[in-house]
N, C-alpha and C. Protein backbone atom coordinates (compact mmCIF):
# COMPACT_ATOMS: atom_id res chain seq x y z
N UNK A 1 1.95 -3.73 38.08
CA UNK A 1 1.19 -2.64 37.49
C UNK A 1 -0.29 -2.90 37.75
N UNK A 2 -1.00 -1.88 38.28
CA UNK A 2 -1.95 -1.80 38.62
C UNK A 2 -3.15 -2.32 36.76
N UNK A 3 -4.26 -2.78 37.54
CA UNK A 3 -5.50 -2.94 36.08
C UNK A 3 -5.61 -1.96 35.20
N UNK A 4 -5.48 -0.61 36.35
CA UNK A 4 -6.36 0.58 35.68
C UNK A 4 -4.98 1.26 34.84
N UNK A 5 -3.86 1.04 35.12
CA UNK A 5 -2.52 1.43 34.21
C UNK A 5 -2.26 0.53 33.12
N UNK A 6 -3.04 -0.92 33.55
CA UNK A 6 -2.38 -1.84 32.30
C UNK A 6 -3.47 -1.21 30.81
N UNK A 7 -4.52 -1.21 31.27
CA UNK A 7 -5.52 -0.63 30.62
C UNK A 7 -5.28 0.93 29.84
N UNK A 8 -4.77 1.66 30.40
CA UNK A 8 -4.78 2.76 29.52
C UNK A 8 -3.24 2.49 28.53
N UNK A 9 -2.11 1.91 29.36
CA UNK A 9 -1.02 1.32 28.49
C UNK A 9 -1.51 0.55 27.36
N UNK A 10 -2.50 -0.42 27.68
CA UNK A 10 -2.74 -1.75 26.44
C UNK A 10 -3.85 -0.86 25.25
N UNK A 11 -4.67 0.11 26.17
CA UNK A 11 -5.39 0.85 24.90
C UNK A 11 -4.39 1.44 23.80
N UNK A 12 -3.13 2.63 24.34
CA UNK A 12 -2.78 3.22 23.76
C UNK A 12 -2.11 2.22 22.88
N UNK A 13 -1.13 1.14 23.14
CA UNK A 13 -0.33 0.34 22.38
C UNK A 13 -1.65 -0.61 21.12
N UNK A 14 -2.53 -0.78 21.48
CA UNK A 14 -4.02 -1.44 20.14
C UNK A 14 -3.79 -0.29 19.31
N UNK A 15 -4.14 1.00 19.65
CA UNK A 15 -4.07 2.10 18.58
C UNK A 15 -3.31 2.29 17.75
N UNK A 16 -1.44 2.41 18.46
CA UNK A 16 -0.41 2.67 17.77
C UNK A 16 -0.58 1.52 16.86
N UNK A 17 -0.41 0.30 17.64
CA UNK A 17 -0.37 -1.06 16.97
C UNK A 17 -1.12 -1.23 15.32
N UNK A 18 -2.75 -1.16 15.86
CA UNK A 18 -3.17 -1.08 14.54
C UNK A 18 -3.32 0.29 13.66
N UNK A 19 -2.86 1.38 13.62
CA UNK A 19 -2.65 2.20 12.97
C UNK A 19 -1.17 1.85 12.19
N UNK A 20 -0.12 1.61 12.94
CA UNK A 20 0.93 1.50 12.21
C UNK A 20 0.92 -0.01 11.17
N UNK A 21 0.29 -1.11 11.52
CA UNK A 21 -0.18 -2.32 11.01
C UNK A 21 -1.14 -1.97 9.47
N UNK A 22 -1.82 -1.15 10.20
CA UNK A 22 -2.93 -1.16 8.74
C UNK A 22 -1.86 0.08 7.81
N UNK A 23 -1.07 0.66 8.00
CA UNK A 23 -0.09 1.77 6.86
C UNK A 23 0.67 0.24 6.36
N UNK A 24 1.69 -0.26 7.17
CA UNK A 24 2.14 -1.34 6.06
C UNK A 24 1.87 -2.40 5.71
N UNK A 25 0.42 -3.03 5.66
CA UNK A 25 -0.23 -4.10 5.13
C UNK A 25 -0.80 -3.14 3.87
N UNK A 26 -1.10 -2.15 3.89
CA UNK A 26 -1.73 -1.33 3.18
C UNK A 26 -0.69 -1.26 1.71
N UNK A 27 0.84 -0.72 2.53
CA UNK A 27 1.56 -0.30 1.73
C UNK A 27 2.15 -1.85 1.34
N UNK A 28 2.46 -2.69 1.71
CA UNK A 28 2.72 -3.88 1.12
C UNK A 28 1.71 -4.96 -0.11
N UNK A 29 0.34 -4.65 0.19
CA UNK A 29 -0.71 -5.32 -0.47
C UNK A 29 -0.47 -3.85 -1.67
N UNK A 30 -0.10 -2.89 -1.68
CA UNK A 30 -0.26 -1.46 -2.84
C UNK A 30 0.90 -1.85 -3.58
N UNK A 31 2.04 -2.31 -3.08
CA UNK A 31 3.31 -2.72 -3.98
C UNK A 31 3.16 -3.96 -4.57
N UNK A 32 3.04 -5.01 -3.79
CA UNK A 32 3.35 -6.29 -4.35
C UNK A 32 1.89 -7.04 -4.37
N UNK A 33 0.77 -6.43 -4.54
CA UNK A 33 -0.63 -7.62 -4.81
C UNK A 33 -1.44 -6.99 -5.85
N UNK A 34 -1.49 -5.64 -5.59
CA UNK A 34 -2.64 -4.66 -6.79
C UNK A 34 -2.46 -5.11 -8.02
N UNK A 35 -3.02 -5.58 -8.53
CA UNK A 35 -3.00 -5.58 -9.95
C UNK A 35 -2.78 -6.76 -10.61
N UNK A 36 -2.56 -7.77 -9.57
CA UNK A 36 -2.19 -9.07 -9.77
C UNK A 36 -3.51 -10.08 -9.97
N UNK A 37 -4.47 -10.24 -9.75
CA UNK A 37 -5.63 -10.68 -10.20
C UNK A 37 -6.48 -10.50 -8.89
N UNK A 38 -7.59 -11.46 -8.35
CA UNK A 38 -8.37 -11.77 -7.69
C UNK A 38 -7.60 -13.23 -6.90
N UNK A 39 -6.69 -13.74 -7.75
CA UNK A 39 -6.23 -15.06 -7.04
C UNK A 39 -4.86 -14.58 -5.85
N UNK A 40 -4.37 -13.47 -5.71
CA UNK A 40 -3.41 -13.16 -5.26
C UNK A 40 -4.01 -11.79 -4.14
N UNK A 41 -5.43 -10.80 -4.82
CA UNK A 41 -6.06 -9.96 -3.83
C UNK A 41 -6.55 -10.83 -2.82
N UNK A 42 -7.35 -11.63 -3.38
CA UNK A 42 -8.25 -11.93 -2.05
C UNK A 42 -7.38 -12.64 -1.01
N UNK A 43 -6.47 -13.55 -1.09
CA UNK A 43 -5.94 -14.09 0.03
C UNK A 43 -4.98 -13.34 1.08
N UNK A 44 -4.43 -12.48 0.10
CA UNK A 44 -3.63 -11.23 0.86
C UNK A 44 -4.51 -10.45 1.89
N UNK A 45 -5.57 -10.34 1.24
CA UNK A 45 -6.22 -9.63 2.58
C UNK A 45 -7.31 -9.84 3.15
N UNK A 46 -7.59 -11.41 3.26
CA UNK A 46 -7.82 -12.10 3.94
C UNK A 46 -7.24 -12.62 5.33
N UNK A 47 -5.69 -12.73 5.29
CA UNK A 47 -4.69 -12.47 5.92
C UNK A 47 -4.48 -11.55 6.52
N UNK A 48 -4.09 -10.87 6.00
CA UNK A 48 -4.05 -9.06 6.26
C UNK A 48 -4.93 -8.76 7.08
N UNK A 49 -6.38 -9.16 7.00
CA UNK A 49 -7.37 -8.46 7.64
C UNK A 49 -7.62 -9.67 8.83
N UNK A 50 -6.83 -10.61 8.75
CA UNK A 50 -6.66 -11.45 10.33
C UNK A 50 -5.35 -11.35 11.47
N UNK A 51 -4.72 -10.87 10.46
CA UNK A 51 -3.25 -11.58 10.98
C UNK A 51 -3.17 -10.76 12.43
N UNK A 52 -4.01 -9.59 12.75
CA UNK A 52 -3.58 -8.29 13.65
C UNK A 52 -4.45 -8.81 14.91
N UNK A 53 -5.22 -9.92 14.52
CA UNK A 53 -5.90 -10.76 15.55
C UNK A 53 -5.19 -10.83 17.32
N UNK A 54 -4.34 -11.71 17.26
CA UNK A 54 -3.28 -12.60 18.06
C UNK A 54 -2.48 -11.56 18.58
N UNK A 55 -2.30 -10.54 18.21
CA UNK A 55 -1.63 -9.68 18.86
C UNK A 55 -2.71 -8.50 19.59
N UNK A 56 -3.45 -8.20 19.18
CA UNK A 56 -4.65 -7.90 20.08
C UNK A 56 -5.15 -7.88 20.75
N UNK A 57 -5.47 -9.68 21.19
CA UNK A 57 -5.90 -10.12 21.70
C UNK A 57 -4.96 -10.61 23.00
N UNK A 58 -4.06 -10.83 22.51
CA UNK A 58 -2.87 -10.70 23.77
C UNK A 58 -2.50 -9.82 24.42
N UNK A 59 -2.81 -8.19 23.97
CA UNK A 59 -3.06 -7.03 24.42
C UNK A 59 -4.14 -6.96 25.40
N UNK A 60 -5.45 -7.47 24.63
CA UNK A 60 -6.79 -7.19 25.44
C UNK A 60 -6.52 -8.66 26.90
N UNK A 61 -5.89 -9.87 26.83
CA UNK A 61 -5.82 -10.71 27.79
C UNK A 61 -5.03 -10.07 28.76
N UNK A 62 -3.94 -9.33 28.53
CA UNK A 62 -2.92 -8.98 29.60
C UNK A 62 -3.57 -7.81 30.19
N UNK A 63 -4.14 -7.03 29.31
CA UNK A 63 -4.93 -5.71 30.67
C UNK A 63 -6.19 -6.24 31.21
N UNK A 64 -6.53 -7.50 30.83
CA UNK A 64 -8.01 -7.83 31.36
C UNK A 64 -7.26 -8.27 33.13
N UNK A 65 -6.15 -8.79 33.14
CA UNK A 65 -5.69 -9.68 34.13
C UNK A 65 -6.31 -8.77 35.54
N UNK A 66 -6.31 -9.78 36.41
CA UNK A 66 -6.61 -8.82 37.95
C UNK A 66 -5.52 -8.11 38.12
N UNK A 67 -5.57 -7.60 39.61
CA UNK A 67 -4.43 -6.90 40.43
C UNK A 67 -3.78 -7.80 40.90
N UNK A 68 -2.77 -8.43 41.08
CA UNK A 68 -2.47 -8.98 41.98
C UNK A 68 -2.33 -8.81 43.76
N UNK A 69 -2.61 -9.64 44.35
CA UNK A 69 -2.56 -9.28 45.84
C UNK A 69 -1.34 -9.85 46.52
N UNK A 70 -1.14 -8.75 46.98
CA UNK A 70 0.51 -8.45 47.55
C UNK A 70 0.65 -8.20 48.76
């Protein structure tokens, strides 16, 4: 696969990715953390607001790659 295809593939999949990521961290921290103090908010989404890192970024490494020459 060409750069310029991995690139519009790896954009669209970051979008879906973190759109569908931030609905159920959202909806998981709304069920099981709200209301539970400050000792149970903050680390949840601390987490939460890293964890989408590593997958990202493995997104943004694989469309950065060259073309290969063939």
């Amino acid at each position: 696969m060409k750069q310029r295809a991995r690139k519009a593939v790896g954009t669209l999949a970051t979008v879906v990715f973190l759109a569908v990521y931030s609905l159920v961290a959202m909806a998981v921290g709304g069920i099981f953390v709200v209301g539970r103090g400050l000792a149970f908010e903050l680390p949840y989404y601390v987490v939460a607001g890293v964890l989408w890192l590593p997958v990202v970024m493995a997104l943004i490494r694989w469309m950065a790659r060259p073309d290969s020459i063939s």
